[in-house]
C-alpha atoms as a PDB file:
ATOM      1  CA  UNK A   1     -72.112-173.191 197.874  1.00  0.00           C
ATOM      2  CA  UNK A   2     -70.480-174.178 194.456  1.00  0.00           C
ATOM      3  CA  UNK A   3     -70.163-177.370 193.466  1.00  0.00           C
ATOM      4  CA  UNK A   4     -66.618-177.506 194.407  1.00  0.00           C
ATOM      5  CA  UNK A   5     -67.084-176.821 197.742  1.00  0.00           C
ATOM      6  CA  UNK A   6     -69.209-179.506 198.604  1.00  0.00           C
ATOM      7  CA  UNK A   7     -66.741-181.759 196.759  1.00  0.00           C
ATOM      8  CA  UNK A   8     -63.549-179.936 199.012  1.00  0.00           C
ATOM      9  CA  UNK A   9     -66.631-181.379 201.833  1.00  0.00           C
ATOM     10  CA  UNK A  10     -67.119-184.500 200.992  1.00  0.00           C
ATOM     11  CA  UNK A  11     -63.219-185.208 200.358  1.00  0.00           C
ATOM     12  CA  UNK A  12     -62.617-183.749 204.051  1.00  0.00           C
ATOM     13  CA  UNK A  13     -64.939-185.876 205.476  1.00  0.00           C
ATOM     14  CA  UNK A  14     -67.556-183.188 206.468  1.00  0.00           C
ATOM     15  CA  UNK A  15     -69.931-184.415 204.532  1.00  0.00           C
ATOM     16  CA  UNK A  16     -70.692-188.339 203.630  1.00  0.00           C
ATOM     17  CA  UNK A  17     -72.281-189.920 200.454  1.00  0.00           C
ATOM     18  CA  UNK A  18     -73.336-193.364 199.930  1.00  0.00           C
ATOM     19  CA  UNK A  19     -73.015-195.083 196.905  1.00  0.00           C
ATOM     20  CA  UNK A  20     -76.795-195.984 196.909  1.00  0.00           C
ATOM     21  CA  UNK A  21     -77.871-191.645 197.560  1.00  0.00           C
ATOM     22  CA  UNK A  22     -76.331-191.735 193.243  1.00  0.00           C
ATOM     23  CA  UNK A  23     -78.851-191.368 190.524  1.00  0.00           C
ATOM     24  CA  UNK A  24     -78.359-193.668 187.691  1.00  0.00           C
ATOM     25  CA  UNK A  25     -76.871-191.307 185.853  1.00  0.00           C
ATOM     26  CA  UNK A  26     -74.177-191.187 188.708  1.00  0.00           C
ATOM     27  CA  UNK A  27     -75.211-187.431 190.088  1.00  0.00           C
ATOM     28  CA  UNK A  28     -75.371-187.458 193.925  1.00  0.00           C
ATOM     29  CA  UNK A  29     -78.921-186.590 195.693  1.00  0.00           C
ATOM     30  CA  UNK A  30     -78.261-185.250 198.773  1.00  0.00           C
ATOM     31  CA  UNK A  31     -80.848-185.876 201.412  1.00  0.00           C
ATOM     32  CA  UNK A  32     -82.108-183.101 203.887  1.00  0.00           C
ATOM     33  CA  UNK A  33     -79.572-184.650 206.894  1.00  0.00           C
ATOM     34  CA  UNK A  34     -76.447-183.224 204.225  1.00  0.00           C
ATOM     35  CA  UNK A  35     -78.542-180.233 203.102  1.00  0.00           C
ATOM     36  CA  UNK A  36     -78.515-179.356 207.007  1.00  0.00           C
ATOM     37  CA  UNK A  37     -75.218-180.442 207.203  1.00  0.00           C
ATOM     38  CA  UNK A  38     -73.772-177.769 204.760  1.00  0.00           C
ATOM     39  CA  UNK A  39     -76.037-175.124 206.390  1.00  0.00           C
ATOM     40  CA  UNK A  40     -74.114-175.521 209.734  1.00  0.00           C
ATOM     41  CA  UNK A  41     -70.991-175.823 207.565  1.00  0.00           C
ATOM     42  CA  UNK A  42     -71.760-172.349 206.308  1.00  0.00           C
ATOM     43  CA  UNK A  43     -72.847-170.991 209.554  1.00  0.00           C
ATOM     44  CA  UNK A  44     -69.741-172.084 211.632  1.00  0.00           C
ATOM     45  CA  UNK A  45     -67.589-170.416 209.002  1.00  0.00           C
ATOM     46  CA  UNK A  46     -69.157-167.403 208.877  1.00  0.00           C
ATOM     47  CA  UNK A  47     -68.717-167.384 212.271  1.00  0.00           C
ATOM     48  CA  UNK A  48     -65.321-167.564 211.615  1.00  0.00           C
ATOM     49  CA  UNK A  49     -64.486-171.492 212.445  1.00  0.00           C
ATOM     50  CA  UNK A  50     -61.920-173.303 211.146  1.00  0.00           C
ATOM     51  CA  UNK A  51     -63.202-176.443 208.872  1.00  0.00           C
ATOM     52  CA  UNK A  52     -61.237-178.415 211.802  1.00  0.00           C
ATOM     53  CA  UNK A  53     -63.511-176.916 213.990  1.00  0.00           C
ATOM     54  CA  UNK A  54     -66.527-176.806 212.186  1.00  0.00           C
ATOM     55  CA  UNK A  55     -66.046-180.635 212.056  1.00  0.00           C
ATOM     56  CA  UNK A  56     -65.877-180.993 215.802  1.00  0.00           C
ATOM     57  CA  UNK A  57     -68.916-179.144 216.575  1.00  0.00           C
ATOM     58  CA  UNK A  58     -70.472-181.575 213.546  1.00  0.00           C
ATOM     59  CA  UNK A  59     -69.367-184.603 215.024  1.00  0.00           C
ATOM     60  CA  UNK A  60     -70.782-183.442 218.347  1.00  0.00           C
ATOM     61  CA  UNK A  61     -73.986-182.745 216.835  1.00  0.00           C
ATOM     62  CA  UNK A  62     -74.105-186.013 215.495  1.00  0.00           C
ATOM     63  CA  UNK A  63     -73.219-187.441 219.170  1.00  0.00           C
ATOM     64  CA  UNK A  64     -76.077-185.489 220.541  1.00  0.00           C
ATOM     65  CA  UNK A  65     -73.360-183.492 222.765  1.00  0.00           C
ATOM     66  CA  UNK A  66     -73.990-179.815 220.768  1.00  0.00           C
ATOM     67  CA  UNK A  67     -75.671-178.387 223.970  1.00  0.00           C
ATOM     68  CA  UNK A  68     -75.713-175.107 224.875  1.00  0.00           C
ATOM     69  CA  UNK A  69     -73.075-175.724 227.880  1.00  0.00           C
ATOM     70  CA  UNK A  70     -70.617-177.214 225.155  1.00  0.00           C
ATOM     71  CA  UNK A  71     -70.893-175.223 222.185  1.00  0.00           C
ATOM     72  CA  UNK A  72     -70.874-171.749 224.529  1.00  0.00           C
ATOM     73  CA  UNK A  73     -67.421-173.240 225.634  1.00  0.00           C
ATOM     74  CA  UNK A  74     -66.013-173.917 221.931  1.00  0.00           C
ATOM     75  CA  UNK A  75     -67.390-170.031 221.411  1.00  0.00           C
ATOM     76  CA  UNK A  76     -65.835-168.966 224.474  1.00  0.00           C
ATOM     77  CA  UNK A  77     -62.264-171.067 223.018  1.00  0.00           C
ATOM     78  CA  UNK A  78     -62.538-169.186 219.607  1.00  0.00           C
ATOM     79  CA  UNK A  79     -63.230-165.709 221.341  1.00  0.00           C
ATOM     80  CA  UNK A  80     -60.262-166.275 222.986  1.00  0.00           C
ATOM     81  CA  UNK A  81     -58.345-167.155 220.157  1.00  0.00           C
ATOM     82  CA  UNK A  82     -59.376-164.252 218.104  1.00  0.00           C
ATOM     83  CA  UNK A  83     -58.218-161.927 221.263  1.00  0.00           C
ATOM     84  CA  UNK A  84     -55.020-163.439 220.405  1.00  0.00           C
ATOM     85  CA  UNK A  85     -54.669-162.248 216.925  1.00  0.00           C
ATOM     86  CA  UNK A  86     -56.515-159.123 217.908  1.00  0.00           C
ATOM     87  CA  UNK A  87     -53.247-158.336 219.812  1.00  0.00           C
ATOM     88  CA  UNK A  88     -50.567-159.954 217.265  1.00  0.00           C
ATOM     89  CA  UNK A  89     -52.540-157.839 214.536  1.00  0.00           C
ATOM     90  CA  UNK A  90     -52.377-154.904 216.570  1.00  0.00           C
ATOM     91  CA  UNK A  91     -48.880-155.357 217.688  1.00  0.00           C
ATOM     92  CA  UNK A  92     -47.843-155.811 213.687  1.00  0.00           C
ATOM     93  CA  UNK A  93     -49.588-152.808 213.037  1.00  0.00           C
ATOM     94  CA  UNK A  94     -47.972-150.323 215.424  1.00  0.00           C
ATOM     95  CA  UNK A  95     -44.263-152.317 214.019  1.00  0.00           C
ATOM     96  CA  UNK A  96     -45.469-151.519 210.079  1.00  0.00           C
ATOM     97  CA  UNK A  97     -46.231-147.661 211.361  1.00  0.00           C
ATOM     98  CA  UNK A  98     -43.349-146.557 213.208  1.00  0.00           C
ATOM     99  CA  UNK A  99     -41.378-149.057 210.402  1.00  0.00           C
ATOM    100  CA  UNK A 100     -43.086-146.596 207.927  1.00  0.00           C
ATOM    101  CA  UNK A 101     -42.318-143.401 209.930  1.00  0.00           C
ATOM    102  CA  UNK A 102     -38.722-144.110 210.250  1.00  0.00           C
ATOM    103  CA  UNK A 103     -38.395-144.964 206.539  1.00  0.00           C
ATOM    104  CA  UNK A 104     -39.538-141.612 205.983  1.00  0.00           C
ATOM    105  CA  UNK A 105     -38.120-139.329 208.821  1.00  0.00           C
ATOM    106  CA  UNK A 106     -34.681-141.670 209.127  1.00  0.00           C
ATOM    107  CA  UNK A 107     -33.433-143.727 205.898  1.00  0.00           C
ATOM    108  CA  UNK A 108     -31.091-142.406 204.143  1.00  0.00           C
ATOM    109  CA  UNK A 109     -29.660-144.886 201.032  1.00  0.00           C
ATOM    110  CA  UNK A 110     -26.675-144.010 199.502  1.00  0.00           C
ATOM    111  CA  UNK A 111     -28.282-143.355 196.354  1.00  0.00           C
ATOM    112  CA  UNK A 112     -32.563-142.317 195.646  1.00  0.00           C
ATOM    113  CA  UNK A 113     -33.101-145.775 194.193  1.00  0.00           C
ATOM    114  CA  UNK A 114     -31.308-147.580 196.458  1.00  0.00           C
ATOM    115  CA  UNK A 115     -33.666-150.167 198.818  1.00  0.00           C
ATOM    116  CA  UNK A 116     -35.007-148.945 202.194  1.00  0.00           C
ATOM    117  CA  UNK A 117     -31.844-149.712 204.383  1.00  0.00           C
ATOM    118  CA  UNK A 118     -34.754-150.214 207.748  1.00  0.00           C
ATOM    119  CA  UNK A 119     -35.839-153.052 205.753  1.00  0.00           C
ATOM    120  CA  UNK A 120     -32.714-154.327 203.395  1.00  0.00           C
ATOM    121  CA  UNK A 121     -29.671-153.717 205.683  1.00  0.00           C
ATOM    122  CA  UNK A 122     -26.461-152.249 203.640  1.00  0.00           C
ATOM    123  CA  UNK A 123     -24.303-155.600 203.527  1.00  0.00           C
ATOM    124  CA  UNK A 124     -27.901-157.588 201.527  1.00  0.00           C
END
């Protein structure tokens, strides 16, 4: 992770830093809790979780309430969710081909330069 990132952390929340975990020369230490921390960061969102989420699942792990029973539920929630898009991805898909078939087999501009008339009607 860059540097940045754990900043972007920190600043959400995701991540805390005491005052007293600051060398003298004011750069942060971070102890092996916040190493682990950002490793489950990292992990959730490859998984594909939302930050939002990511810190939910954090804060449960924190509350001792990341068992297997609740975290196969928040899976189960974001499996669902990504069937959703699956279908509003696949549904904007089949729109952009026929869109692109009748711009070929159907538009006719007035003029060779003139925009696509399926996308820009006449009166634009």
């Amino acid at each position: 992770m860059t540097r940045d990132t754990i900043r972007f952390y920190e600043k959400k929340g995701l991540i805390s830093l005491s005052y007293n975990e600051r060398r003298d020369n004011n750069y942060k230490e971070y102890s092996e809790e916040i190493l682990e921390k950002l490793i489950t960061i990292k992990r959730l969102k490859g998984f594909g979780f939302t930050l939002n989420e990511a810190s939910e699942i954090l804060e449960m792990i924190t509350l001792n309430e990341a068992t297997c029973n609740n975290i196969s539920h928040k899976i189960s929630q974001k499996v669902d969710l990504l069937d959703e898009k699956l279908k509003e991805l696949t549904n904007i898909r089949s729109m952009l081909i026929e869109g692109a078939k009748k711009c070929r087999d159907g538009c006719i501009p007035n003029k060779p330069d003139d925009n696509c008339l399926i996308i820009v009607p006449e009166s634009a």
